[in-house]
PDB file of N, CA and C in Angstrom:
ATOM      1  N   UNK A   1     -15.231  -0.495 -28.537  1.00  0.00           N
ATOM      2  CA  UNK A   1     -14.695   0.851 -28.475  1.00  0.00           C
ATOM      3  C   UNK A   1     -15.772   1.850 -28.873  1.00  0.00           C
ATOM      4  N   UNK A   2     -15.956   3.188 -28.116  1.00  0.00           N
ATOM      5  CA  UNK A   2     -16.246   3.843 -28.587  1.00  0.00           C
ATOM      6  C   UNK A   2     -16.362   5.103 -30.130  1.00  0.00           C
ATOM      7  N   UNK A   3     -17.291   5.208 -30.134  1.00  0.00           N
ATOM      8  CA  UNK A   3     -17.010   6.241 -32.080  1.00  0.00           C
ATOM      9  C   UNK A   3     -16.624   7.359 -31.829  1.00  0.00           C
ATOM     10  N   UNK A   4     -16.763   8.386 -30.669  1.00  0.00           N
ATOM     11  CA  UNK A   4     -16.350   9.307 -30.287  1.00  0.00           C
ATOM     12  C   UNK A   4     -15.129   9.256 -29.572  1.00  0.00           C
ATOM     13  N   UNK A   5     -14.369  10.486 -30.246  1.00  0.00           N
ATOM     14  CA  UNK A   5     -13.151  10.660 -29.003  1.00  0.00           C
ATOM     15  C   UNK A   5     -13.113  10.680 -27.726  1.00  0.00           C
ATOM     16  N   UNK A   6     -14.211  11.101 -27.194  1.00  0.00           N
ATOM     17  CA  UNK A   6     -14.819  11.133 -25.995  1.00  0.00           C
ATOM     18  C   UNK A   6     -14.974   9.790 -24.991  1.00  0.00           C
ATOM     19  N   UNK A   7     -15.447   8.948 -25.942  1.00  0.00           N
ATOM     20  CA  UNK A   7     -15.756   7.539 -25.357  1.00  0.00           C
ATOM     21  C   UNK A   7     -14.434   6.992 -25.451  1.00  0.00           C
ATOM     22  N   UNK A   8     -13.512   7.439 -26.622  1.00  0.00           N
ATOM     23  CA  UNK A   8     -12.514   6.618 -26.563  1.00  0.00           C
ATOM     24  C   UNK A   8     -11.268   6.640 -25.089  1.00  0.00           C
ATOM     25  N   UNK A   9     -11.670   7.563 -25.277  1.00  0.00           N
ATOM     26  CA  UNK A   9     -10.502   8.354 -23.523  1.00  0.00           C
ATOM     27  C   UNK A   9     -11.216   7.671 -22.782  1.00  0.00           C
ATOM     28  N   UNK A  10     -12.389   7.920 -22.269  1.00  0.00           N
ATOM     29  CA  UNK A  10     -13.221   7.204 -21.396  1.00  0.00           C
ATOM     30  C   UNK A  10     -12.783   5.596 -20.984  1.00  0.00           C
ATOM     31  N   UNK A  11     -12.563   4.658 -22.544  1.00  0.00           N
ATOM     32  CA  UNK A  11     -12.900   3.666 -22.553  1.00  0.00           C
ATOM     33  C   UNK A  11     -10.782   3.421 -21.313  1.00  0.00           C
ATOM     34  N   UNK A  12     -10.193   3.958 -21.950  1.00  0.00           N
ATOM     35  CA  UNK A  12      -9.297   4.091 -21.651  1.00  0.00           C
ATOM     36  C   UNK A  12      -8.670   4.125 -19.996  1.00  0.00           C
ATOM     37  N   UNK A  13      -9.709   5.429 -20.005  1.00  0.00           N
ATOM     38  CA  UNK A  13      -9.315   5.735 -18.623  1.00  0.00           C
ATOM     39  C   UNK A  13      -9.751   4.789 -17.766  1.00  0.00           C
ATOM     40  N   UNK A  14     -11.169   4.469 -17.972  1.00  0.00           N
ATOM     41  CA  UNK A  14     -11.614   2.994 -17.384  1.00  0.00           C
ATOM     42  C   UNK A  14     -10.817   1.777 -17.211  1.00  0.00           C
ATOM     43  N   UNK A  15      -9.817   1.394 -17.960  1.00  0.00           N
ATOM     44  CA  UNK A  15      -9.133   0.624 -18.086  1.00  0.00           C
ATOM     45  C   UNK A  15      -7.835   0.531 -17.386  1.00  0.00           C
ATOM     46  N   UNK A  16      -7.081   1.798 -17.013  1.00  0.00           N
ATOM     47  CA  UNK A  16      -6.408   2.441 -15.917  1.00  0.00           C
ATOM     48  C   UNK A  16      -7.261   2.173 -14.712  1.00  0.00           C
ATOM     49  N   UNK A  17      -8.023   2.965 -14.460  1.00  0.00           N
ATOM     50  CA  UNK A  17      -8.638   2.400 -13.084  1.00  0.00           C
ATOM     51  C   UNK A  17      -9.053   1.237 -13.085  1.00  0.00           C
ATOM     52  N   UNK A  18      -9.338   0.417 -13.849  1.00  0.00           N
ATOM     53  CA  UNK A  18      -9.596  -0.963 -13.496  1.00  0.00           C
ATOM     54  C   UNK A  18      -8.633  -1.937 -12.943  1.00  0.00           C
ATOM     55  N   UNK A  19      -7.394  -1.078 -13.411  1.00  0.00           N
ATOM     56  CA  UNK A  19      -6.258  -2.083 -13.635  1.00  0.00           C
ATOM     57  C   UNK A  19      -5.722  -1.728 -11.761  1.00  0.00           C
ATOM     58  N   UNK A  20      -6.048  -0.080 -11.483  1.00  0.00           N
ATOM     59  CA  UNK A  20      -5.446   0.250 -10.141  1.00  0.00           C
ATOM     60  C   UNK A  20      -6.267  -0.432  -9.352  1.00  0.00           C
ATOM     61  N   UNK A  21      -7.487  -0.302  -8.747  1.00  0.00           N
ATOM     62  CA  UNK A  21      -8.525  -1.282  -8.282  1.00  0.00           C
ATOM     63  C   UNK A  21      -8.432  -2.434  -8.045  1.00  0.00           C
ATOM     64  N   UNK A  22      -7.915  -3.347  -8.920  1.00  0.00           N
ATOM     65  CA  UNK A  22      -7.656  -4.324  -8.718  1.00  0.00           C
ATOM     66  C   UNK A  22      -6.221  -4.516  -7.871  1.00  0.00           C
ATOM     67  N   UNK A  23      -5.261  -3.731  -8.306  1.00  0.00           N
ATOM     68  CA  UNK A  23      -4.087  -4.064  -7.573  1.00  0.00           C
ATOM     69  C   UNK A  23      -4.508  -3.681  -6.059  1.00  0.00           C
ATOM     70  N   UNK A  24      -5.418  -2.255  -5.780  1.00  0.00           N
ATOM     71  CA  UNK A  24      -5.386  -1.710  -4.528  1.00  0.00           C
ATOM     72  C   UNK A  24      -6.207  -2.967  -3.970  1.00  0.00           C
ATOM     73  N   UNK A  25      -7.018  -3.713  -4.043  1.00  0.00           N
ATOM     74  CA  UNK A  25      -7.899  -4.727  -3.900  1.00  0.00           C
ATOM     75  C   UNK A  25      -7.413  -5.823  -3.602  1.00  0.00           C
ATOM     76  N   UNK A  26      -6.453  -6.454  -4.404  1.00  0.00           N
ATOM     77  CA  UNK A  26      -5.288  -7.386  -4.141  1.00  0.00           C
ATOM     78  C   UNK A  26      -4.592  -7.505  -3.074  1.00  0.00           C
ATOM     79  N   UNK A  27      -3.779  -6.277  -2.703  1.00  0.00           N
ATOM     80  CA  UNK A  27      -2.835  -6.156  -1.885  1.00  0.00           C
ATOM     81  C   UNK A  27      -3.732  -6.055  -0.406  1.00  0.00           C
ATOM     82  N   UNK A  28      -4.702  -5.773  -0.361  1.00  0.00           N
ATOM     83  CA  UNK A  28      -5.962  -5.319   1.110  1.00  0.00           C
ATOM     84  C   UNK A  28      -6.575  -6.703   1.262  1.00  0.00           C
ATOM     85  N   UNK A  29      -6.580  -7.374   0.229  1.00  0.00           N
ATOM     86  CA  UNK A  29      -7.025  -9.293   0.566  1.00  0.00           C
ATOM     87  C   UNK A  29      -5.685 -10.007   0.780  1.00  0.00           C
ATOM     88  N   UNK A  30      -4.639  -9.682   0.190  1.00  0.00           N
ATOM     89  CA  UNK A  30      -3.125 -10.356   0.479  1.00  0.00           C
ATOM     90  C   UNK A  30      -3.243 -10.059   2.002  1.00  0.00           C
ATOM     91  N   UNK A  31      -2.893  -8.856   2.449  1.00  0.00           N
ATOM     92  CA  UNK A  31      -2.695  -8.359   4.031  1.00  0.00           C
ATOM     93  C   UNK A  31      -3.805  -8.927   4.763  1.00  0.00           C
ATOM     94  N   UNK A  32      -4.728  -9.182   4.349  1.00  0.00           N
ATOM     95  CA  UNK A  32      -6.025  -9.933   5.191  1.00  0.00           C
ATOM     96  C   UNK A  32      -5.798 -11.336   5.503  1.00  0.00           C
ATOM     97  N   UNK A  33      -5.395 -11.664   4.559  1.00  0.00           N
ATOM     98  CA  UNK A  33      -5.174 -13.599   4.485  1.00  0.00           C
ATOM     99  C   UNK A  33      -3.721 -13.637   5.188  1.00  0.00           C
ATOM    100  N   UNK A  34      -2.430 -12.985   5.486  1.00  0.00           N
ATOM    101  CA  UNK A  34      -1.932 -13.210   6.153  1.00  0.00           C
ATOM    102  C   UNK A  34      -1.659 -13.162   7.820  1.00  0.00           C
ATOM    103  N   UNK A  35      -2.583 -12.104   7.892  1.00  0.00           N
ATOM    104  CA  UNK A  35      -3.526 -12.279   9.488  1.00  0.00           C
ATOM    105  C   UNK A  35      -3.845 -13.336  10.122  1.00  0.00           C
ATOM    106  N   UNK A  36      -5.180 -13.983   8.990  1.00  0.00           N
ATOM    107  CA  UNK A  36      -5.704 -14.605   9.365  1.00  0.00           C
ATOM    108  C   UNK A  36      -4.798 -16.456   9.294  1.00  0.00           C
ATOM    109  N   UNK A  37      -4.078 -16.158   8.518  1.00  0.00           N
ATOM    110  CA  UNK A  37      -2.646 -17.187   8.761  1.00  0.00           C
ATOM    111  C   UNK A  37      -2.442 -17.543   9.559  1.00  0.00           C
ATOM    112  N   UNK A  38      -1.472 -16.308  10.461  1.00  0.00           N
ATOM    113  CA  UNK A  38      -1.262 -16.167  11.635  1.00  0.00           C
ATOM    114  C   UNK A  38      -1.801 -16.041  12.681  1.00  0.00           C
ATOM    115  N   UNK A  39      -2.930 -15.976  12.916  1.00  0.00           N
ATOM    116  CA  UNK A  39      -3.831 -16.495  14.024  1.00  0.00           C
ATOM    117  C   UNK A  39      -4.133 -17.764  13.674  1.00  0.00           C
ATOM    118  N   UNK A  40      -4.231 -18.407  12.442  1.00  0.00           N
ATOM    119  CA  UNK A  40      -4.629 -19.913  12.415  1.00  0.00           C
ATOM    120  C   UNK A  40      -3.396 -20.671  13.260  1.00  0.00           C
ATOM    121  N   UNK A  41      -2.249 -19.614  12.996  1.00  0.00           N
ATOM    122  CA  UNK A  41      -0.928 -20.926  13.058  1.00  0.00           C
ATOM    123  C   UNK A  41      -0.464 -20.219  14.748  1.00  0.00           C
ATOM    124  N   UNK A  42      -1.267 -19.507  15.230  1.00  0.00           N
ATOM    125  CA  UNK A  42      -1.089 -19.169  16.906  1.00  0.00           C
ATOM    126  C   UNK A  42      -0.145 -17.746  16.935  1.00  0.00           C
ATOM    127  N   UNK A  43       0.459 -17.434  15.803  1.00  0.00           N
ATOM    128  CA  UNK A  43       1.248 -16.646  16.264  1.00  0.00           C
ATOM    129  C   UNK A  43       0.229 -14.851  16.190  1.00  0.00           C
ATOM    130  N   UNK A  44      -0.037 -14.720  17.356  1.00  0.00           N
ATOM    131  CA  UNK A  44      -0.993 -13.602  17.781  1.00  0.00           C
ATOM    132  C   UNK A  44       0.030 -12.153  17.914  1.00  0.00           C
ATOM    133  N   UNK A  45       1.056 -12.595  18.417  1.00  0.00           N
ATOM    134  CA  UNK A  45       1.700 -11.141  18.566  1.00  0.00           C
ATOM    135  C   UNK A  45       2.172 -10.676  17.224  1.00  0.00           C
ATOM    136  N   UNK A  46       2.839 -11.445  16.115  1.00  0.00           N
ATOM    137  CA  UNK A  46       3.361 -11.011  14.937  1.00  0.00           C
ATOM    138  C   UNK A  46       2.125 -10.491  14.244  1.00  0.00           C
ATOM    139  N   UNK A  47       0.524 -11.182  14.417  1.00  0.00           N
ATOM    140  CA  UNK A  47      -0.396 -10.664  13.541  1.00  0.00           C
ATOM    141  C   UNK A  47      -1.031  -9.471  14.468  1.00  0.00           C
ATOM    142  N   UNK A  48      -0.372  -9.047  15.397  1.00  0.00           N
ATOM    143  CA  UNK A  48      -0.720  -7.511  15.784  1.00  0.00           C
ATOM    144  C   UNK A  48       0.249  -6.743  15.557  1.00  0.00           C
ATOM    145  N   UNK A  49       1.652  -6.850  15.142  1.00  0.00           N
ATOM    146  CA  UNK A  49       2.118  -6.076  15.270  1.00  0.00           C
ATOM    147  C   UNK A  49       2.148  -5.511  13.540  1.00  0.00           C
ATOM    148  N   UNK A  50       1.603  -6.489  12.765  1.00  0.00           N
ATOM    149  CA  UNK A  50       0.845  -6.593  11.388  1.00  0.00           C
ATOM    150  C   UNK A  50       0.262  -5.862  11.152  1.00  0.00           C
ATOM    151  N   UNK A  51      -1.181  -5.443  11.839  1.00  0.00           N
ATOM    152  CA  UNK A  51      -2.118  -5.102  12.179  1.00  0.00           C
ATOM    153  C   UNK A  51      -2.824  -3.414  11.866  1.00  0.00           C
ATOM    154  N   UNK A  52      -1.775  -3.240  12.070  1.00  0.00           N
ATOM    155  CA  UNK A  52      -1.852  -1.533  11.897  1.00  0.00           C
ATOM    156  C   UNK A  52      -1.468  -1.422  10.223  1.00  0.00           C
ATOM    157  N   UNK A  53      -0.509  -2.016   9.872  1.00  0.00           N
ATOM    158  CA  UNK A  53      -0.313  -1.631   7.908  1.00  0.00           C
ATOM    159  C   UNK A  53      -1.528  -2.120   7.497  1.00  0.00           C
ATOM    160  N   UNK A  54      -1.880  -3.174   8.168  1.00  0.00           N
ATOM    161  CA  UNK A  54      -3.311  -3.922   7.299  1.00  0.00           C
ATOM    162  C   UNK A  54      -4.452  -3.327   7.427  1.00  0.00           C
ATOM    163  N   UNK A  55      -4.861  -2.319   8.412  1.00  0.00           N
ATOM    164  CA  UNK A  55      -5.777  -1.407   8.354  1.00  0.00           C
ATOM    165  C   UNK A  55      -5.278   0.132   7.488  1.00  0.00           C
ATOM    166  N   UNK A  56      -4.133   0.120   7.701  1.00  0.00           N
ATOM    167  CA  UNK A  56      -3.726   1.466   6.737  1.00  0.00           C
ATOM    168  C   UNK A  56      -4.309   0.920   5.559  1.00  0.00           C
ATOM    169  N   UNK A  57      -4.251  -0.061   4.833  1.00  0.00           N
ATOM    170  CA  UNK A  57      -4.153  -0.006   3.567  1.00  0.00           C
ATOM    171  C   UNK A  57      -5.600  -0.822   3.198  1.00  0.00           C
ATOM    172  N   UNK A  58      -6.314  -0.828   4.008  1.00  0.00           N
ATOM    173  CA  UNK A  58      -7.700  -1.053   3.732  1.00  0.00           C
ATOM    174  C   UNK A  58      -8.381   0.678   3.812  1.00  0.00           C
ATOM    175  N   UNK A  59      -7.930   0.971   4.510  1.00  0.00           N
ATOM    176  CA  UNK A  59      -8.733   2.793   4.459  1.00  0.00           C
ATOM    177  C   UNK A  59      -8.125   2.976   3.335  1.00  0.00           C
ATOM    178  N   UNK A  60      -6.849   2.853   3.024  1.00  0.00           N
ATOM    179  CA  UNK A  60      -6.893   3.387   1.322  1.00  0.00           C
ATOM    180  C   UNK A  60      -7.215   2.832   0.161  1.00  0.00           C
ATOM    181  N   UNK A  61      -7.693   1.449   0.313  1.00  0.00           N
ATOM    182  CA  UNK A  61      -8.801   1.236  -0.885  1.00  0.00           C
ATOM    183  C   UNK A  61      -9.651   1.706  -0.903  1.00  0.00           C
ATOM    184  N   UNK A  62     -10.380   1.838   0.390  1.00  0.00           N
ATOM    185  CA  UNK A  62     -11.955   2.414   0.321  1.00  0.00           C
ATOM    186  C   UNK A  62     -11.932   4.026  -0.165  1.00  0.00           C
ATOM    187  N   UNK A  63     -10.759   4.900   0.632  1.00  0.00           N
ATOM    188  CA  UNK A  63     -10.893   6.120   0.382  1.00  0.00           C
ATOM    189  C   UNK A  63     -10.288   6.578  -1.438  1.00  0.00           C
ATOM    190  N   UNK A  64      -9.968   5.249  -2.035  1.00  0.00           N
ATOM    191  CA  UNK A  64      -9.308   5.469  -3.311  1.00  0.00           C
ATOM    192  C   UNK A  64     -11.108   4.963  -4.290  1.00  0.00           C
ATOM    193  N   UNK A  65     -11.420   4.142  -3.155  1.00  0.00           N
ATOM    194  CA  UNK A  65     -13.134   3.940  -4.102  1.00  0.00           C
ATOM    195  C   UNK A  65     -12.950   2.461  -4.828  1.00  0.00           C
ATOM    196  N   UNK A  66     -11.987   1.383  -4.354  1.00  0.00           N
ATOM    197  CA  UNK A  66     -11.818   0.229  -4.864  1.00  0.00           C
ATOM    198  C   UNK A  66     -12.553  -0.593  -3.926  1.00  0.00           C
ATOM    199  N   UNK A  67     -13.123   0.058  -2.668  1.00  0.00           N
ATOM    200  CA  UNK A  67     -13.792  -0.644  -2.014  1.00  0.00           C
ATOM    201  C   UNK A  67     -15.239   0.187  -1.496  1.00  0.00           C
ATOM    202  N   UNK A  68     -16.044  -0.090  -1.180  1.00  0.00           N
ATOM    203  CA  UNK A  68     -17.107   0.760  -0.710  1.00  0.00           C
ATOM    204  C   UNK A  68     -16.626   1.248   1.134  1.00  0.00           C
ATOM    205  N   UNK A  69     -17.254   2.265   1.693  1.00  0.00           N
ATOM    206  CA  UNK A  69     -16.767   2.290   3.215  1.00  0.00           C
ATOM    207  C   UNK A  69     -17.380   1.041   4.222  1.00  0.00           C
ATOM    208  N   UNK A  70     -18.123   1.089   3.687  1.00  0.00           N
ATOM    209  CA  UNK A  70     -18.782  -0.141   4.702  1.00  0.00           C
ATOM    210  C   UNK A  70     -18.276  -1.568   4.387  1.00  0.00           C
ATOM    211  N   UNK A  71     -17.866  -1.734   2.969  1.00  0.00           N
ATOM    212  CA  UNK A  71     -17.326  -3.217   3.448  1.00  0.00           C
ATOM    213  C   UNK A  71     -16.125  -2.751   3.683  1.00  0.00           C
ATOM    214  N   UNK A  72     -14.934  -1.871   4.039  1.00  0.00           N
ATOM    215  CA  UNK A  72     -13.441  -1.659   4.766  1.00  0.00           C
ATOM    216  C   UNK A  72     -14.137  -1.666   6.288  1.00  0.00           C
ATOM    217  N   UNK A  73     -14.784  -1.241   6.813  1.00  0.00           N
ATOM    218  CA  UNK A  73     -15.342  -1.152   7.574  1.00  0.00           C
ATOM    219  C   UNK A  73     -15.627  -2.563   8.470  1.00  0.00           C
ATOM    220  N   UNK A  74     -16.331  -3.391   7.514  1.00  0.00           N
ATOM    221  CA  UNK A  74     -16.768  -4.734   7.967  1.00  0.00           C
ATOM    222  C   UNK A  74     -15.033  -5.445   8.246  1.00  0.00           C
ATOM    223  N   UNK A  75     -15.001  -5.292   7.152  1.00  0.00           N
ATOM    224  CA  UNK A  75     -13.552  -6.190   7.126  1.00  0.00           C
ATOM    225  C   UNK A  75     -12.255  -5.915   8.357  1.00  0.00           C
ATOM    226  N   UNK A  76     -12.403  -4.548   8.857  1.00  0.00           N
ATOM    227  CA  UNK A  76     -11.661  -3.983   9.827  1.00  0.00           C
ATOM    228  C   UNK A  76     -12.054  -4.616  10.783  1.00  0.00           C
ATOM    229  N   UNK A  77     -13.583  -4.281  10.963  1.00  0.00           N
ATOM    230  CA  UNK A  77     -14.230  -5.441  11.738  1.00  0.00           C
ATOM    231  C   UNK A  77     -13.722  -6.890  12.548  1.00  0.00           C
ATOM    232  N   UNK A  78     -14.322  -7.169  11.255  1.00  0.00           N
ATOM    233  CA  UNK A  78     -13.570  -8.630  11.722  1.00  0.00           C
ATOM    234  C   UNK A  78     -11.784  -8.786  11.850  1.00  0.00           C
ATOM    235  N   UNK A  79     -11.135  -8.120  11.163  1.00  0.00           N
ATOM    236  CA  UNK A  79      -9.894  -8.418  11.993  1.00  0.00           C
ATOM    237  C   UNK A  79      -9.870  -8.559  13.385  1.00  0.00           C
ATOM    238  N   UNK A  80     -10.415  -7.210  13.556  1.00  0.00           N
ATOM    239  CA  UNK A  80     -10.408  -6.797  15.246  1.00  0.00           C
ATOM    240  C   UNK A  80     -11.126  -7.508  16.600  1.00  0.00           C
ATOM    241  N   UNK A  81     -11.802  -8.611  15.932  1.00  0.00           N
ATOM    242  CA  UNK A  81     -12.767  -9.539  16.011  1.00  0.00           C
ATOM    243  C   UNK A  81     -11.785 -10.781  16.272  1.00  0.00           C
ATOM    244  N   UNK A  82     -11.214 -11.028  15.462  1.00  0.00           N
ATOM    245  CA  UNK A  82     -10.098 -12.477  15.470  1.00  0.00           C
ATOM    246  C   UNK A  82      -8.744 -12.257  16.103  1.00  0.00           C
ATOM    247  N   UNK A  83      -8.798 -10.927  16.527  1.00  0.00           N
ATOM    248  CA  UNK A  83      -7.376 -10.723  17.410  1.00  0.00           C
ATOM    249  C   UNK A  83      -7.957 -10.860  18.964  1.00  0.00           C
ATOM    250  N   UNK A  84      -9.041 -10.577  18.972  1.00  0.00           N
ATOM    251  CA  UNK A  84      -9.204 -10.647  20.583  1.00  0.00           C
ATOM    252  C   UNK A  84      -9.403 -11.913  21.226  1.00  0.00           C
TER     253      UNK A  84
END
């Protein structure tokens, strides 16, 4: 912990965003791995019609900063990559 009040909020607030980050992070690899499920197990139309929430919610990790743009980017990528 920090000696200053300053650091102490800090240490805090850090700890809040760590905690959101991870969930926003979670849920954008959950929606990824069930894609890629469903193309393992053939079913192609259910993992497109998927497809669109699972890119919504990869632009909002990145644009929340739990992800960098370029790896949402990559990762969009390759979805779009394993559907065709």
């Amino acid at each position: 912990m920090g000696k200053s009040k300053s650091a102490e909020k800090r240490a805090r607030q850090d700890q809040i965003k760590k905690e959101r980050n991870r969930s926003r992070k979670r849920q954008a690899k959950t929606s990824i791995r069930k894609i890629k499920e469903l193309v393992s197990e053939g079913k192609l139309e259910e993992a497109k019609k998927l497809l669109p929430h699972t890119l919504s919610i990869i632009d909002k990790t990145a644009s929340k900063g739990a992800w960098h743009p370029n790896k949402a980017s990559r990762e969009k990528s390759k979805l779009m990559k394993t559907l065709k």
